[in-house]
C-alpha atoms as a PDB file:
ATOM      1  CA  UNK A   1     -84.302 -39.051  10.554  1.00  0.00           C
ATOM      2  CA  UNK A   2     -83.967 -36.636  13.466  1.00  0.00           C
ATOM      3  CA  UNK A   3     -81.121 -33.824  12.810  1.00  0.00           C
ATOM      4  CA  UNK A   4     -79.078 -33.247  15.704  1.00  0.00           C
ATOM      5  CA  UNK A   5     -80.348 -30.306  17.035  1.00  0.00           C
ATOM      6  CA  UNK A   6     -83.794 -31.754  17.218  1.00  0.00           C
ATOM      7  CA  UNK A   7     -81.711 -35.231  19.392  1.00  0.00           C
ATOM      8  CA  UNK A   8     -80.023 -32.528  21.427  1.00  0.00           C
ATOM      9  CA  UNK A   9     -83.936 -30.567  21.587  1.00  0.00           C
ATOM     10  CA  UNK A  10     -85.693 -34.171  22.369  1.00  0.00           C
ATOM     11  CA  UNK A  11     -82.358 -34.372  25.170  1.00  0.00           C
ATOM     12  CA  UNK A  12     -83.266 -31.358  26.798  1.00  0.00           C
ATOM     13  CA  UNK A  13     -87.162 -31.560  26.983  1.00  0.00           C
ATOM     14  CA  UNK A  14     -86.222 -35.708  28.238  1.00  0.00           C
ATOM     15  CA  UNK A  15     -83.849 -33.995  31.561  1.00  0.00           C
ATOM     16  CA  UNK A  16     -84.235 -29.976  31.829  1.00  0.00           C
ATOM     17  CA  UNK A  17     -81.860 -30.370  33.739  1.00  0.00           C
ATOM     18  CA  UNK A  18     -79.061 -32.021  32.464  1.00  0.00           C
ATOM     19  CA  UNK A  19     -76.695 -29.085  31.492  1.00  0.00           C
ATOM     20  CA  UNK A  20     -74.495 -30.945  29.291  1.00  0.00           C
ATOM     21  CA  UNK A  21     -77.051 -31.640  26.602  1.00  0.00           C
ATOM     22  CA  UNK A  22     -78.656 -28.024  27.161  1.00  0.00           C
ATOM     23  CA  UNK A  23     -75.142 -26.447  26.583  1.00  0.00           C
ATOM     24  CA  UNK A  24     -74.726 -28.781  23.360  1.00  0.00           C
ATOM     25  CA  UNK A  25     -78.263 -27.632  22.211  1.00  0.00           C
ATOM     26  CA  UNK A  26     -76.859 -24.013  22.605  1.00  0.00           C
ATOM     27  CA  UNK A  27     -73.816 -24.575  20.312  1.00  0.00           C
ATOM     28  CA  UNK A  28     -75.868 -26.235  17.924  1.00  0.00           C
ATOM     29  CA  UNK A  29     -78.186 -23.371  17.901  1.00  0.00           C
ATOM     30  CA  UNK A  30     -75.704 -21.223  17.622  1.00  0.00           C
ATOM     31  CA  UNK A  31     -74.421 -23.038  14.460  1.00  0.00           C
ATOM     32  CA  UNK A  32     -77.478 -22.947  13.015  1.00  0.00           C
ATOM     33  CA  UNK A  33     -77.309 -19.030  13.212  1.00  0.00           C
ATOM     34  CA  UNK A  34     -79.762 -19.064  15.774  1.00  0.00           C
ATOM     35  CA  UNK A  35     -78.005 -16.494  18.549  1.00  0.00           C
ATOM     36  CA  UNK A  36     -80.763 -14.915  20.239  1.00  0.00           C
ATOM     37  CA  UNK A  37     -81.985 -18.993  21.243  1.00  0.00           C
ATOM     38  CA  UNK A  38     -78.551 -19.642  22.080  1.00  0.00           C
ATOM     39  CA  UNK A  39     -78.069 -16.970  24.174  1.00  0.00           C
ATOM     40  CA  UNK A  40     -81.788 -17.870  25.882  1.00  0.00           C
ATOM     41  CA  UNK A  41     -80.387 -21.177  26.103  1.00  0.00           C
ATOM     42  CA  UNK A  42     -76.514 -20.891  27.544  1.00  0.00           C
ATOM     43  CA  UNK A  43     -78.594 -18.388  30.400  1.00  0.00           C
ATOM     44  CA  UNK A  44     -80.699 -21.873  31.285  1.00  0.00           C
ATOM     45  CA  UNK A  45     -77.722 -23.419  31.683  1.00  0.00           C
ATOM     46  CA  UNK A  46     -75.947 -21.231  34.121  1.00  0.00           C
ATOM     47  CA  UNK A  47     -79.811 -20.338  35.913  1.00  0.00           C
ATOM     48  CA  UNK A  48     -79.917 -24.303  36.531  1.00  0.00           C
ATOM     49  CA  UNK A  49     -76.200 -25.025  37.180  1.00  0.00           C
ATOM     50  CA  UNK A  50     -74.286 -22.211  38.264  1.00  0.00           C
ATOM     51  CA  UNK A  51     -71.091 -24.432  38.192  1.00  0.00           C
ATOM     52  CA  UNK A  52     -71.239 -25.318  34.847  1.00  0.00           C
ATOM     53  CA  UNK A  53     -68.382 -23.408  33.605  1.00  0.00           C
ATOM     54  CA  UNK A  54     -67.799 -23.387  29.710  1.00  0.00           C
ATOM     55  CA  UNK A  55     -71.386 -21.885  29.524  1.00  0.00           C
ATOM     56  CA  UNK A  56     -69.754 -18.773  30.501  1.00  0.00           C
ATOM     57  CA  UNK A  57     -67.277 -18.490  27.722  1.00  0.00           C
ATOM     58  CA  UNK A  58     -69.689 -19.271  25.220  1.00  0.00           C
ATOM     59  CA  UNK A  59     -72.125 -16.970  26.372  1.00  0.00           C
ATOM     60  CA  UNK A  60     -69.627 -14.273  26.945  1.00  0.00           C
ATOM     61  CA  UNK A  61     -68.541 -14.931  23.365  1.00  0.00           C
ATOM     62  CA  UNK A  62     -72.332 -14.861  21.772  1.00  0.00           C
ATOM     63  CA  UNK A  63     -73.046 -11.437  23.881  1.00  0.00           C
ATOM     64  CA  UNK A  64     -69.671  -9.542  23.223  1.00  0.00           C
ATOM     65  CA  UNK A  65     -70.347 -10.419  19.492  1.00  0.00           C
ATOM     66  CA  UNK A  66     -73.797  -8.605  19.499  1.00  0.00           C
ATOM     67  CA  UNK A  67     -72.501  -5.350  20.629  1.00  0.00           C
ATOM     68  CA  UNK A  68     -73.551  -6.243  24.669  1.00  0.00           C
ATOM     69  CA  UNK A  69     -69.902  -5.731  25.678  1.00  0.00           C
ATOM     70  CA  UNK A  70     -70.901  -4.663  29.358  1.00  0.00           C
ATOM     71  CA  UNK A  71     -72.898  -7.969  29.377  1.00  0.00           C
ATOM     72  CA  UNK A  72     -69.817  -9.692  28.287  1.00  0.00           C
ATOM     73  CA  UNK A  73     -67.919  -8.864  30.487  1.00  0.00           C
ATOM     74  CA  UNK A  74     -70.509  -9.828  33.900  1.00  0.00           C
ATOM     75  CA  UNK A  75     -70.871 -12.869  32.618  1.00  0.00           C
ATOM     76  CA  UNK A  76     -66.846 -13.365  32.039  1.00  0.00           C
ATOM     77  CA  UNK A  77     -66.535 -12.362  35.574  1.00  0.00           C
ATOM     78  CA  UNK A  78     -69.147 -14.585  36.921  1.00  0.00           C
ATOM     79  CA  UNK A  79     -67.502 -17.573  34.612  1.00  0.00           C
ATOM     80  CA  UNK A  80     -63.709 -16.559  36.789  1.00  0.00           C
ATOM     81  CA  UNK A  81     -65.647 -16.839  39.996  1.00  0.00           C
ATOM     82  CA  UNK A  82     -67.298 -20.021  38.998  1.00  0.00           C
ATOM     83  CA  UNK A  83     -63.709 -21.320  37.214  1.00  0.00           C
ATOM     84  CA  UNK A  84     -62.270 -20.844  40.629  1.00  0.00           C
ATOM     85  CA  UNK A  85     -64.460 -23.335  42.826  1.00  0.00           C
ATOM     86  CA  UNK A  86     -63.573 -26.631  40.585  1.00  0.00           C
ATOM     87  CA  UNK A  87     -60.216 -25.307  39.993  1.00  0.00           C
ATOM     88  CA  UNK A  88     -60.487 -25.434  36.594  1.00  0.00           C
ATOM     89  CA  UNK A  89     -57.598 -23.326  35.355  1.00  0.00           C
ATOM     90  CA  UNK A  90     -57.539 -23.988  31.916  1.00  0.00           C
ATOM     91  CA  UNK A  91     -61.420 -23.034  31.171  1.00  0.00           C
ATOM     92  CA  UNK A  92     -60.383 -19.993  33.919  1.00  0.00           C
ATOM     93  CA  UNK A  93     -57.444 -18.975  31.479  1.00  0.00           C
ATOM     94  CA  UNK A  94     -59.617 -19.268  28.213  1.00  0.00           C
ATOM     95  CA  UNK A  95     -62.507 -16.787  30.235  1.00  0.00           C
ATOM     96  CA  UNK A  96     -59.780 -14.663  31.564  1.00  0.00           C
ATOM     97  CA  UNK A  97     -57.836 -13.848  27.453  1.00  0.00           C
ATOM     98  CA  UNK A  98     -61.482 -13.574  26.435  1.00  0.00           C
ATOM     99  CA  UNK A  99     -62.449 -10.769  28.889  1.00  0.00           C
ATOM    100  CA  UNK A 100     -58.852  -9.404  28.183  1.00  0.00           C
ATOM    101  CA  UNK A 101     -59.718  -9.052  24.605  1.00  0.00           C
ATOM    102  CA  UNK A 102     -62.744  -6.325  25.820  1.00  0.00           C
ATOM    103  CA  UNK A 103     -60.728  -4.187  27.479  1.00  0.00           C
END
């Protein structure tokens, strides 16, 4: 029986392109303790779909807790600007506290 991070890996390798199960992949990497993949990963994600907006957050999140505050904080700003094209306020306002919380 597959484990779920090899589903999500099968997912991915299936559609490249499908950000939704690339961006699940990444969490469950992340879980898994495996931050530097995650990180490669959630930078796929927003590389292939610039629009898809909680990869920011995460990503944000993964780099500010590995000391790369400066790289936090680009990709926080990046995730605002691409918040603001889908009006997506409430994934704006959870990127916005986060990049408040750097400062």
């Amino acid at each position: 029986m597959k484990t779920r991070r090899q589903m999500l890996e099968d997912f991915v390798a299936q559609d490249p392109n499908d950000s939704f199960s690339r961006y699940a992949f990444a969490l469950e990497l992340e879980k898994e303790g495996r931050e530097l993949e995650a990180i490669q990963q959630l930078q796929e994600v927003i590389a292939r779909d610039p629009n898809y907006v909680p990869a920011y957050y995460h990503l944000g999140r993964l780099l500010a807790r590995r000391g790369q505050i400066e790289d936090a904080r680009a990709v926080y700003r990046q995730g605002l600007d691409a918040a603001a094209a889908p009006d997506d306020q409430r994934t704006r306002g959870e990127i916005q506290e986060a990049l408040d919380m750097l400062d």
